[in-house]
Protein backbone atom coordinates (compact mmCIF):
# COMPACT_ATOMS: atom_id res chain seq x y z
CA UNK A 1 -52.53 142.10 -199.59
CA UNK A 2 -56.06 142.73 -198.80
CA UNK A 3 -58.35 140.12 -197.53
CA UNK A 4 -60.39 140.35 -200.11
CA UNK A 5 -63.29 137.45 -199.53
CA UNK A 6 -66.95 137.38 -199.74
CA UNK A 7 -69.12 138.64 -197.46
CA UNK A 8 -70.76 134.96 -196.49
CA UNK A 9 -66.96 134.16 -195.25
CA UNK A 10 -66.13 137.05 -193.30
CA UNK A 11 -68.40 136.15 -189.45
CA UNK A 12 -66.74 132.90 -189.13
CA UNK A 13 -63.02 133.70 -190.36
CA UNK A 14 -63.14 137.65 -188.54
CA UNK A 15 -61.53 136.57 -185.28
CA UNK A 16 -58.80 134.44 -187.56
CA UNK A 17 -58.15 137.84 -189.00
CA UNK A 18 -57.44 139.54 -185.99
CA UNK A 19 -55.09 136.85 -185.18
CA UNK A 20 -51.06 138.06 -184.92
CA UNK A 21 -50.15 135.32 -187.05
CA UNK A 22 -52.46 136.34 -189.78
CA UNK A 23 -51.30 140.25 -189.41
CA UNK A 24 -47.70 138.80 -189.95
CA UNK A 25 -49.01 136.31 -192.65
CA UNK A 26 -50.33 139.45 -194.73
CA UNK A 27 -47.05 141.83 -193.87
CA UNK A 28 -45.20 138.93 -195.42
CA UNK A 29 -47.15 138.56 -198.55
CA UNK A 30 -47.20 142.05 -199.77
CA UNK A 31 -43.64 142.12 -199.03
CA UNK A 32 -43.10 139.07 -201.08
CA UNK A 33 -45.59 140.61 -203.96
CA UNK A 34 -43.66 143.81 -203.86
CA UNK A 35 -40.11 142.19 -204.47
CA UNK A 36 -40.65 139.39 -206.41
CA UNK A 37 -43.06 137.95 -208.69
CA UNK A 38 -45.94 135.69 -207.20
CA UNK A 39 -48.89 133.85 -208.16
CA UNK A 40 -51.82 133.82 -207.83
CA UNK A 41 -52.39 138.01 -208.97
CA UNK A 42 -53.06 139.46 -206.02
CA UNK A 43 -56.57 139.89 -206.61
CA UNK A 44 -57.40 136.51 -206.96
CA UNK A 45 -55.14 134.78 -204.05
CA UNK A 46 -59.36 134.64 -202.33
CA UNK A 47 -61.04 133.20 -205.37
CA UNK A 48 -61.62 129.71 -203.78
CA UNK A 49 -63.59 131.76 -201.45
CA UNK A 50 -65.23 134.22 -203.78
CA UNK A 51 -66.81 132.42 -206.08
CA UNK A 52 -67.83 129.58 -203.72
CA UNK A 53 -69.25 131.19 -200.94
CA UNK A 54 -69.99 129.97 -197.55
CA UNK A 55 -73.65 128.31 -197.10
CA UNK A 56 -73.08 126.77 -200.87
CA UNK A 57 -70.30 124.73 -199.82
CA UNK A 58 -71.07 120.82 -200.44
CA UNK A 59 -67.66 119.65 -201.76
CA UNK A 60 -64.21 120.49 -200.35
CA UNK A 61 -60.96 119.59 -202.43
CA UNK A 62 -57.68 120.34 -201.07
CA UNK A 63 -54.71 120.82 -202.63
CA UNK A 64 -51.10 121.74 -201.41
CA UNK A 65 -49.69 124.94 -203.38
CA UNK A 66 -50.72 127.29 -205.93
CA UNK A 67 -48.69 126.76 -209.33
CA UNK A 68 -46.10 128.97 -210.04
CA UNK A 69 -45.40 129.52 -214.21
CA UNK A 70 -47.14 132.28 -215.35
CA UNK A 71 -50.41 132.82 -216.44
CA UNK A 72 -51.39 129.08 -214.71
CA UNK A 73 -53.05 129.87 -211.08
CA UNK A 74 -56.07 131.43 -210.12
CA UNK A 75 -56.87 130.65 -206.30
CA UNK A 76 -59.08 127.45 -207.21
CA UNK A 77 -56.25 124.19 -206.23
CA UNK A 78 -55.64 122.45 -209.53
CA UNK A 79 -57.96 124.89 -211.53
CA UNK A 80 -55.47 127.07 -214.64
CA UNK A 81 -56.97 130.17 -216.73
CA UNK A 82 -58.99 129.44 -220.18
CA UNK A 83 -56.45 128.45 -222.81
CA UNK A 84 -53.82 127.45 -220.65
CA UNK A 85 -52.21 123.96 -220.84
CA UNK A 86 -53.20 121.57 -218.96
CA UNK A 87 -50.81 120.60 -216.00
CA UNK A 88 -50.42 116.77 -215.89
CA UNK A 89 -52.64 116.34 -212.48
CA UNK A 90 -55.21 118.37 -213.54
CA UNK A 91 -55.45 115.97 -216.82
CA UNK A 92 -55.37 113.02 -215.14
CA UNK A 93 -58.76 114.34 -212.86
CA UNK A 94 -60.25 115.01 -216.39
CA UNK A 95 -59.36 111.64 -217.23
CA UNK A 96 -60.62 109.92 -214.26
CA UNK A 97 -64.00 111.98 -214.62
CA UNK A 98 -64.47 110.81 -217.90
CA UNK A 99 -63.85 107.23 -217.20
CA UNK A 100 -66.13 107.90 -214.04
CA UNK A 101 -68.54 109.40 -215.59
CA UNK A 102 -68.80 108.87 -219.18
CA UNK A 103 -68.29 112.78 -219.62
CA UNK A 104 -65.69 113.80 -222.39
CA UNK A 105 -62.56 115.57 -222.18
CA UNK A 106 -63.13 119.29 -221.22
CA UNK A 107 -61.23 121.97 -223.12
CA UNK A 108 -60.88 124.49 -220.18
CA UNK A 109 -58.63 123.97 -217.72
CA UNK A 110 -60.32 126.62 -215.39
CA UNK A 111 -62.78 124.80 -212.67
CA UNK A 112 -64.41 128.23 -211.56
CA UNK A 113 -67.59 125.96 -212.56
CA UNK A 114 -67.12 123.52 -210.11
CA UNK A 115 -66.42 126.53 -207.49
CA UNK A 116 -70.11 128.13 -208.77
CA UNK A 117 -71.81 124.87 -208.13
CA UNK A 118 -69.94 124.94 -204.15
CA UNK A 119 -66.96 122.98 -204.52
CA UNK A 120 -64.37 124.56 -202.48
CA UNK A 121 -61.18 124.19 -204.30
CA UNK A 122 -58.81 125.34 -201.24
CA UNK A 123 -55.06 125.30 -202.09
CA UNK A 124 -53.33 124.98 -198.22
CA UNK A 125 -50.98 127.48 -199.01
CA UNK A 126 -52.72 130.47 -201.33
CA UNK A 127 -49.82 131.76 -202.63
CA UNK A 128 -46.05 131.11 -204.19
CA UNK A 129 -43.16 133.08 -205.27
CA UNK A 130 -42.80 132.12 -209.55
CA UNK A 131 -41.25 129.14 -210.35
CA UNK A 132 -40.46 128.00 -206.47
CA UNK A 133 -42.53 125.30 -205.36
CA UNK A 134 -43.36 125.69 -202.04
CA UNK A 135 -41.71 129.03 -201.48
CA UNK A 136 -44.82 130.53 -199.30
CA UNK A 137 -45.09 127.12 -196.70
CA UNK A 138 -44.96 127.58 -193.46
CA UNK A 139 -45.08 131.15 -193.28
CA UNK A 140 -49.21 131.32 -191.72
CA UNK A 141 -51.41 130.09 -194.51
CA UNK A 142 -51.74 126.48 -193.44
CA UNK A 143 -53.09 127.81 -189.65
CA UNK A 144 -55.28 130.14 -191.75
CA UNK A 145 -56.47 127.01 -194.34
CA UNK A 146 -56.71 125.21 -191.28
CA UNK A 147 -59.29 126.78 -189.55
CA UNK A 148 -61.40 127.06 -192.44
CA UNK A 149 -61.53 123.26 -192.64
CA UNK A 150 -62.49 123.10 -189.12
CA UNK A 151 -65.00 126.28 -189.14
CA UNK A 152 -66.62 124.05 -192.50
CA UNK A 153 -66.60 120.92 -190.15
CA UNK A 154 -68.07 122.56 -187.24
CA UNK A 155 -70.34 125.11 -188.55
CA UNK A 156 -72.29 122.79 -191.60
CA UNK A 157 -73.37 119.57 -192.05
CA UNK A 158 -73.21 117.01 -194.64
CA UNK A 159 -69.87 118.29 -197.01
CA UNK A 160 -67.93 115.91 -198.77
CA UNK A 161 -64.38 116.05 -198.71
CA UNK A 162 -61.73 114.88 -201.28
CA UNK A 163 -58.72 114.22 -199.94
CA UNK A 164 -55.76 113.24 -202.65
CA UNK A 165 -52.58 112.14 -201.27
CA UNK A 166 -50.70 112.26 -198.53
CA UNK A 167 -50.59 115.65 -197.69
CA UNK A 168 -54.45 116.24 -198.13
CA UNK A 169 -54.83 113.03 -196.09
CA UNK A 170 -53.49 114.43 -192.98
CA UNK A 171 -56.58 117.23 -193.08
CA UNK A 172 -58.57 114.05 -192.27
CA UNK A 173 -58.01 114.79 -188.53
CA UNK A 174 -59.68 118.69 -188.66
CA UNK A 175 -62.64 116.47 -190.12
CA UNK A 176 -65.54 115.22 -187.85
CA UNK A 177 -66.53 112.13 -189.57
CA UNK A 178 -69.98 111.83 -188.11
CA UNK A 179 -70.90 114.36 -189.75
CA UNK A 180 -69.15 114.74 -192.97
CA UNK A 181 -67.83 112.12 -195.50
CA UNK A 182 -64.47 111.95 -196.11
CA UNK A 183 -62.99 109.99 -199.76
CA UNK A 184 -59.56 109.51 -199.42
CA UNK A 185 -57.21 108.15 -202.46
CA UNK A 186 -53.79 108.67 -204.33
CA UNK A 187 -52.99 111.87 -205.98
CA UNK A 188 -53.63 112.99 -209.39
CA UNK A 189 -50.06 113.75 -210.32
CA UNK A 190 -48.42 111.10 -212.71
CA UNK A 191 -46.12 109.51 -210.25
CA UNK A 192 -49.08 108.49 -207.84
CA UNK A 193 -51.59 107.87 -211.06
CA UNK A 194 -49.10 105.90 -212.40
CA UNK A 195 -48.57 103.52 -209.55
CA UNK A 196 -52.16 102.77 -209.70
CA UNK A 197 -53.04 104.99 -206.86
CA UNK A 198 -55.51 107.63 -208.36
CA UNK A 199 -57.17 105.82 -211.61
CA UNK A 200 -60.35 104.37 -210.65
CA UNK A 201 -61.27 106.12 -207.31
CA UNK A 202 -64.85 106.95 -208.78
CA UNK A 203 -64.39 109.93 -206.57
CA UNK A 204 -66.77 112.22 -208.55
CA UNK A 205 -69.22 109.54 -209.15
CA UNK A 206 -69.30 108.27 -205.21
CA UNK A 207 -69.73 112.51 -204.58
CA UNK A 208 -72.76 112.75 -206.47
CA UNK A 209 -73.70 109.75 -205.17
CA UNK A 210 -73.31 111.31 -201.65
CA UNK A 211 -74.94 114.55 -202.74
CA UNK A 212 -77.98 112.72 -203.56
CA UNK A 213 -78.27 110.90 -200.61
CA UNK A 214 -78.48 114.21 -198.71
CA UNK A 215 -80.86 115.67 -201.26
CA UNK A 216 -78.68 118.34 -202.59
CA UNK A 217 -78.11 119.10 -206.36
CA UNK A 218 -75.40 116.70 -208.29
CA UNK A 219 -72.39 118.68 -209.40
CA UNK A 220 -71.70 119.00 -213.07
CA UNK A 221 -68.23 117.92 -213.27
């Protein structure tokens, strides 16, 4: 695995780099690429980072895992390729967005236009061993993801962050809320949607409303 990520990233994550855990952390991926196979492709386990680069950041969602069928992930949390189905979270945000926002139902899957208008779609763990859920935890990505949260907290002002379920929620604390604004709410996936925790969070309607309060440019959702 090379670290592969824009040029904007690379003087506030360098000394993360350097870091033993994140020499291990890449011995273990291309070990893991090599003998099985893993998702995202290899050259795409930076996209979040690549095609949202550093000073455009304004948005931060974080999700958990990359998925792991093939052809589905492509380093942007909940985003698939063109002309793949739809995984049931990722309809459910197209669903709240167009009861949000009046907008209808998008054909494509694949949010690299959110990431080109600086939402940060940043998976806590970038990669996954195919059809294992969770197979990559633990082994150094979450430290890395981690820090980037922080270094986003520390080092810019004004990002909103979307935290969705429980496991998102507890990135709250890397957050300084003076600074930032934080929307919390249920997760996407159908058994939280269901239970009437995700369907009506206005969370991309309250974001542009944020956005415009600090005079930056709505996102197109």
């Amino acid at each position: 695995m090379n670290v592969d990520i824009h040029e904007s990233w690379k003087p506030h994550l360098e000394e993360e780099f350097k870091k033993p855990y994140f020499k291990d952390l890449v011995s273990y991926v291309k070990s893991e690429y090599k003998a099985h196979t893993c998702f995202p492709p290899g050259k795409q386990i930076f996209n979040a980072f690549n095609h949202c680069h550093f000073d455009d950041v304004k948005v931060v969602i974080i999700g958990q895992d990359p998925y792991h069928d093939f052809g589905q992930a492509n380093g942007l949390c909940f985003s698939v390729n063109d002309g793949v189905k739809h995984p049931p979270s990722l309809i459910n945000i197209f669903k709240e967005i167009e009861n949000d926002l009046g907008t209808s139902y998008p054909k494509s899957g694949n949010l690299l236009r959110w990431a080109h208008q600086g939402v940060l779609l940043l998976n806590a763990t970038l990669t996954v061993r195919a059809h294992q859920a969770g197979s990559h935890q633990n082994k150094g990505w979450e430290i890395f993801t981690d820090s980037v949260i922080k270094t986003i907290s520390s080092k810019k002002e004004s990002v909103v962050f979307l935290l969705w379920g429980g496991y998102a929620k507890q990135k709250a604390k890397l957050i300084d809320n003076g600074k930032h604004k934080i929307l919390t709410s249920g997760h996407p996936s159908p058994l939280s949607a269901n239970r009437g925790y995700w369907f009506g969070n206005k969370h991309f309607s309250k974001t542009n409303s944020q956005l415009e309060l600090m005079s930056k440019s709505l996102v197109i959702w």
